[in-house]
Protein backbone atom coordinates (compact mmCIF):
# COMPACT_ATOMS: atom_id res chain seq x y z
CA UNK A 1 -6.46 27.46 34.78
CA UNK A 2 -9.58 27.99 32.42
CA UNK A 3 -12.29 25.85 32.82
CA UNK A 4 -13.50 23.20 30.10
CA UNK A 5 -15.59 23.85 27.44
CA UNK A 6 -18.98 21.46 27.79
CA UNK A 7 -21.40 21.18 25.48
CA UNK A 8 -24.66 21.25 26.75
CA UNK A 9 -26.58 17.74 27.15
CA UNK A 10 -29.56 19.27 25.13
CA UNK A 11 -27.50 20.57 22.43
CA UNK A 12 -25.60 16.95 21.97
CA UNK A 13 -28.91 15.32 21.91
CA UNK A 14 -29.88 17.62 19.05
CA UNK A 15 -27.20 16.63 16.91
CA UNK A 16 -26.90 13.41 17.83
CA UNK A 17 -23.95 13.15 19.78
CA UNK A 18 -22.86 10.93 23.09
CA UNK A 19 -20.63 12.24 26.04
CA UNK A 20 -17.46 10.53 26.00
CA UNK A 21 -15.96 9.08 29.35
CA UNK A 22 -12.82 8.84 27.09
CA UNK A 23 -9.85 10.38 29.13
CA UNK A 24 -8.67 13.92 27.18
CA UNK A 25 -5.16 13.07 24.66
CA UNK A 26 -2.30 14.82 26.09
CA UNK A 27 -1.00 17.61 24.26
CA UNK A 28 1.27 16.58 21.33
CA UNK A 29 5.17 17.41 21.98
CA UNK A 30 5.67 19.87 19.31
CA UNK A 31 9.54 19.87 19.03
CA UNK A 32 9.69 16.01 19.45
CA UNK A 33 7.35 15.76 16.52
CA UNK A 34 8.67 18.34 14.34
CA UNK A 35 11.78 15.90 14.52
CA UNK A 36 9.93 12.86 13.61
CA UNK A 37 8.51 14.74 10.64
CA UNK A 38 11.48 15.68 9.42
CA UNK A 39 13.17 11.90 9.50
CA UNK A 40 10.03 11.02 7.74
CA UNK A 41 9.70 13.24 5.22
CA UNK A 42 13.63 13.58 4.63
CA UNK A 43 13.58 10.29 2.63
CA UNK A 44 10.88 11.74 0.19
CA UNK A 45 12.73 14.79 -0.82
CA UNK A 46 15.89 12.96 -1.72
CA UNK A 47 14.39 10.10 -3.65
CA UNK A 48 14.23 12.27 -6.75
CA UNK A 49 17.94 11.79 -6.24
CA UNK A 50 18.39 8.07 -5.61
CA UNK A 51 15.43 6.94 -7.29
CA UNK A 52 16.92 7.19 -10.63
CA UNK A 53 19.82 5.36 -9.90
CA UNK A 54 17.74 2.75 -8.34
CA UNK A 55 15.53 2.30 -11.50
CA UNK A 56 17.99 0.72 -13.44
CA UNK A 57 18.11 -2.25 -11.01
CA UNK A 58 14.43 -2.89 -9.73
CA UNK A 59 14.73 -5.18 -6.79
CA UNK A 60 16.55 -2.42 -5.38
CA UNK A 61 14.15 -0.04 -5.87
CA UNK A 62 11.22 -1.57 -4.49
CA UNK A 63 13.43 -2.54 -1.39
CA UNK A 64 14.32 1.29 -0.82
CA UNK A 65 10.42 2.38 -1.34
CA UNK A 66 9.29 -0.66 1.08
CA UNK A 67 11.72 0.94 3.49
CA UNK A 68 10.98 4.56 3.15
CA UNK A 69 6.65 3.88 2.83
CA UNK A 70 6.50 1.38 5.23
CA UNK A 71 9.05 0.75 7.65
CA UNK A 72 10.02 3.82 9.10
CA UNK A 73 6.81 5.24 8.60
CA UNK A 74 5.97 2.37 11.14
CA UNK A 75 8.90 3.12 13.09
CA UNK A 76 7.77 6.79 13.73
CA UNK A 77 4.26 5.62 14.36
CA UNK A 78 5.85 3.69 17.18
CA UNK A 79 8.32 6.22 18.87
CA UNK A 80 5.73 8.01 18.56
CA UNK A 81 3.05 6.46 20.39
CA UNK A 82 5.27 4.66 22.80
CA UNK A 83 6.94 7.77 24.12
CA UNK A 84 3.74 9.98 24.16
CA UNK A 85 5.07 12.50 21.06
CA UNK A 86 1.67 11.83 20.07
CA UNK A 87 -1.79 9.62 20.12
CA UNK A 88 -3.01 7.28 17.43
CA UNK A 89 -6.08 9.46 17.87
CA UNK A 90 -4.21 12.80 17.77
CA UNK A 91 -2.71 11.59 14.42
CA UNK A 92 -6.06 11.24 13.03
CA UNK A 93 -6.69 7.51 13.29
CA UNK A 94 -9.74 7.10 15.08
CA UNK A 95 -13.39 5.86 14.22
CA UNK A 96 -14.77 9.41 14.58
CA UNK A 97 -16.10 11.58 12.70
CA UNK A 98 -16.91 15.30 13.56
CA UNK A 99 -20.90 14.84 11.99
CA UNK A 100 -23.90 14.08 13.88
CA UNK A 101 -25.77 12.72 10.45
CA UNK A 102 -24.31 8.95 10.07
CA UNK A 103 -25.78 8.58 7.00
CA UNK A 104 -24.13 11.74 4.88
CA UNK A 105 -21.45 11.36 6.61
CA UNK A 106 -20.88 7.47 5.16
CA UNK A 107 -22.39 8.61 1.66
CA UNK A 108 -19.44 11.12 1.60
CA UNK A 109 -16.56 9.71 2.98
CA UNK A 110 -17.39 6.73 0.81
CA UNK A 111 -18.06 7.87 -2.40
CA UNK A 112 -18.09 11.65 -2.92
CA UNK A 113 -14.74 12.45 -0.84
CA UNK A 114 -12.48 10.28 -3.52
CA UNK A 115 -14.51 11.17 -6.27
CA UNK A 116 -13.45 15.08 -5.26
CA UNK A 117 -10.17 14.55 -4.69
CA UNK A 118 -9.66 12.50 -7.81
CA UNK A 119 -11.37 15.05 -9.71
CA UNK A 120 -9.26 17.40 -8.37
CA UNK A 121 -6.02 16.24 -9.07
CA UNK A 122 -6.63 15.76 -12.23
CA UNK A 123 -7.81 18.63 -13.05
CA UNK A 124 -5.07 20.89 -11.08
CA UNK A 125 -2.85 18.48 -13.25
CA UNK A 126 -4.43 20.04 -16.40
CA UNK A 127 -4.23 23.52 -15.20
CA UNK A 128 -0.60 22.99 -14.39
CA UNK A 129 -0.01 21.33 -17.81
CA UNK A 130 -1.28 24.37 -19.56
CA UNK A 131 0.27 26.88 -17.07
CA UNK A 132 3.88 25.71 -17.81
CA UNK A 133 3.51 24.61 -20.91
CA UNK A 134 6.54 26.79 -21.75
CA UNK A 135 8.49 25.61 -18.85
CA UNK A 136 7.40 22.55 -17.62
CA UNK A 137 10.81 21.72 -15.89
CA UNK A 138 12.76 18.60 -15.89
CA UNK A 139 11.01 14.80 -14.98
CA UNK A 140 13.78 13.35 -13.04
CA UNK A 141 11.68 10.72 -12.26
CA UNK A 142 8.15 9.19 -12.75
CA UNK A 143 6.78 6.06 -10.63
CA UNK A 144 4.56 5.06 -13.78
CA UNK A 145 8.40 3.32 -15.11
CA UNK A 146 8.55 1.28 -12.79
CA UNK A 147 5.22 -0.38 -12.92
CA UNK A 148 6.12 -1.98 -16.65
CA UNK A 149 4.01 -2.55 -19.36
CA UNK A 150 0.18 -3.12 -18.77
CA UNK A 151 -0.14 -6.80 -17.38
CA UNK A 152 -1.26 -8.51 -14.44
CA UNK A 153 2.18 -8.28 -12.97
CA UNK A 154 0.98 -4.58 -12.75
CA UNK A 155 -1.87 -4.50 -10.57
CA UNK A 156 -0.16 -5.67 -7.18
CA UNK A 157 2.89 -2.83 -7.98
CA UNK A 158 0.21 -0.29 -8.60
CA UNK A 159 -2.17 -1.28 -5.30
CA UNK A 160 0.93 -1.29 -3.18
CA UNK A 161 1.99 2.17 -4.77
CA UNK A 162 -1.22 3.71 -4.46
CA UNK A 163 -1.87 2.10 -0.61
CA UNK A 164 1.52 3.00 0.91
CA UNK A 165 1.51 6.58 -0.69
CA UNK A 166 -2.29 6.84 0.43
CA UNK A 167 -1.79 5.98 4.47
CA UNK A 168 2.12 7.22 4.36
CA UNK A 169 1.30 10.51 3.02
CA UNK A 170 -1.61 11.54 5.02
CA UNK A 171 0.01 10.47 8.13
CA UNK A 172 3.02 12.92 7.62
CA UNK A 173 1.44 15.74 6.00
CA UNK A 174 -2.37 16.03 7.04
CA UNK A 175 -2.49 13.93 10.56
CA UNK A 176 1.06 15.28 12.14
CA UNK A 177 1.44 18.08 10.76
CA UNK A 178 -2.04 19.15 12.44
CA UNK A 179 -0.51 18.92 15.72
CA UNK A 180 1.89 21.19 14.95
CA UNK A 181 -0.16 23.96 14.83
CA UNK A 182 -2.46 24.81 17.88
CA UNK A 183 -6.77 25.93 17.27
CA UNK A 184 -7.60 28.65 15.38
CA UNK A 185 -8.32 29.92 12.39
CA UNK A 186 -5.03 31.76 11.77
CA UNK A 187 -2.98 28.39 12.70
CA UNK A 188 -5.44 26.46 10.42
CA UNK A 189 -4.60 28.43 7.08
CA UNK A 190 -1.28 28.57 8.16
CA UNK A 191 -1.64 24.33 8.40
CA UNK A 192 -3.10 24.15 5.17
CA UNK A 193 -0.67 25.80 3.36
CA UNK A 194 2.33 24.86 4.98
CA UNK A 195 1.59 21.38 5.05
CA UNK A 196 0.62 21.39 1.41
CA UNK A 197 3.97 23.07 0.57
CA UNK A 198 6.25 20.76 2.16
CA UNK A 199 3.33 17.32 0.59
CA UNK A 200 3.93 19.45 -3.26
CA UNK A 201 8.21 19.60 -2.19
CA UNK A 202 8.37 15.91 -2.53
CA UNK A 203 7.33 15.57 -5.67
CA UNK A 204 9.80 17.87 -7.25
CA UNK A 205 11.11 14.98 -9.08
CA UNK A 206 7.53 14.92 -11.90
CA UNK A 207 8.24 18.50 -12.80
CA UNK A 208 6.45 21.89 -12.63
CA UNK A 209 2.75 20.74 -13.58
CA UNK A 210 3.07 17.82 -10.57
CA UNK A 211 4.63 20.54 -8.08
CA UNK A 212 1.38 22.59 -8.51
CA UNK A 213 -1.42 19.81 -8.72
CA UNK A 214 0.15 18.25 -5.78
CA UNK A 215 0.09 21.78 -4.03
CA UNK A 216 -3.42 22.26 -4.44
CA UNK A 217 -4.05 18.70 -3.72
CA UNK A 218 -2.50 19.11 -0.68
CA UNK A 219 -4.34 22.00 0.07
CA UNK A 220 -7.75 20.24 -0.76
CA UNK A 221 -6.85 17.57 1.55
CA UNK A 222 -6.16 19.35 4.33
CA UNK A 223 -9.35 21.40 4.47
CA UNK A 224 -10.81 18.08 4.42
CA UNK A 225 -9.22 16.97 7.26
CA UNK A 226 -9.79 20.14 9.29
CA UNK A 227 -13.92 19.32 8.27
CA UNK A 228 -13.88 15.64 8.91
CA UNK A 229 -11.19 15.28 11.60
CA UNK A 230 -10.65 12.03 10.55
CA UNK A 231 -7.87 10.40 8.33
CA UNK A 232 -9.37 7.22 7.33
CA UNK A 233 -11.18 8.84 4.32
CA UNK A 234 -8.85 10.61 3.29
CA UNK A 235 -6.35 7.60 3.07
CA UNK A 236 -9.20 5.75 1.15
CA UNK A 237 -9.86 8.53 -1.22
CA UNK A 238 -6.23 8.86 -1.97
CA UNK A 239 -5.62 5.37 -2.54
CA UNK A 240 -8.07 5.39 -5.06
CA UNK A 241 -7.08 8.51 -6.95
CA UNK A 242 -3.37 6.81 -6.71
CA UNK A 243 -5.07 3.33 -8.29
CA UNK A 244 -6.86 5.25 -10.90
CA UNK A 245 -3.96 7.44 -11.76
CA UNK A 246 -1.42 4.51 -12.29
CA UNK A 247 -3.75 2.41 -13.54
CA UNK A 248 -4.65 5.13 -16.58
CA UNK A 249 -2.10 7.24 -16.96
């Protein structure tokens, strides 16, 4: 058995960090939560599929995106947790932080890490606009119909969009699929660009330009995460890209 890593006292004074008497997470069930992901995410491949057919009668609609965003999400969360798959911590949820500077770190989590990712998108959207111009592939399905015309009636559709997509999303590709993949740096690129394969797969239903910015979104996320080691921030910065996005476009 090797021994524990320990940072020295001296060296956590430095940076301005506190030993923990917190008990260390057991490790994550891999094939138990490979499973999980895959009931999670199954729902978000197909509703390209059912989503159109669901359009045409709304009620419906909304009932089978409250189920897929926020009850089984919930639901996994649960087996989850309850039969030690996984930790609420483990899954990125946490009040953590992996910087010693409180102040940066608020600044950017805040205010620069939406701003980024916002940025981001939208520009990868661009770049994707112009790169398949020619063949921008068929829009089976866009959320922005379903929102209706630009109205107060809007705003609560567009917040509960943009706040289920923000926690759902990170949850399933950036928190669990983390624990999928054990240290190192090999295992983190691999991460990154699985995870951001399978997060840029569900969207198949926008066309070409919204499989690549959501690729490289994906990918821009997840570095994030690996840096921060938190998912809070990212769920607030992609909420607010979300809001912005279908409240302007």
């Amino acid at each position: 058995m090797k021994p524990k890593f320990a940072i020295p006292p001296a060296l956590m004074k430095k940076f301005g960090m506190r030993p923990s008497s917190r008990p260390e997470d057991p490790a994550p069930k891999r094939l138990a939560l490979a499973a999980l992901i895959i009931v999670g995410v199954l729902p978000f491949e197909l509703n390209g599929i059912y989503n159109p057919l669901l359009a045409a009668d709304p009620p419906y609609f909304w009932l089978a995106d409250f189920a897929a965003y926020s009850v089984l999400p919930l639901f996994i969360f649960l087996i989850g947790t309850r039969f030690k798959i996984f930790t609420a911590r483990q899954a990125g949820f946490h009040s953590d932080i992996l910087w010693p500077d409180q102040g940066r770190k608020l600044l950017f989590c805040m205010f620069l890490l939406p701003f980024l990712m916002g940025i981001g998108y939208i520009l990868f959207w661009s770049i994707g606009n112009r790169l398949f111009s020619q063949f921008p592939g068929q829009v089976y399905f866009s959320y922005h119909s379903m929102l209706g015309d630009f109205s107060l009636a809007r705003i609560p559709k567009a917040i509960f969009l943009s706040l289920t997509a923000g926690v759902v999303e990170e949850f399933y590709y950036r928190g669990l699929f983390r624990l999928l993949f054990k240290r190192g740096w090999l295992n983190a690129i691999l991460y990154v660009l699985i995870s951001s394969l399978v997060f840029s797969s569900v969207h198949w239903e926008g066309g070409n330009a919204q499989l690549f910015a959501t690729f490289w979104f994906g990918v821009m996320a997840a570095i994030f995460y690996l840096w921060i080691g938190n998912l809070w921030p990212l769920v607030w910065a992609h909420f607010l890209s979300d809001l912005f996005i279908f409240s302007n476009l």
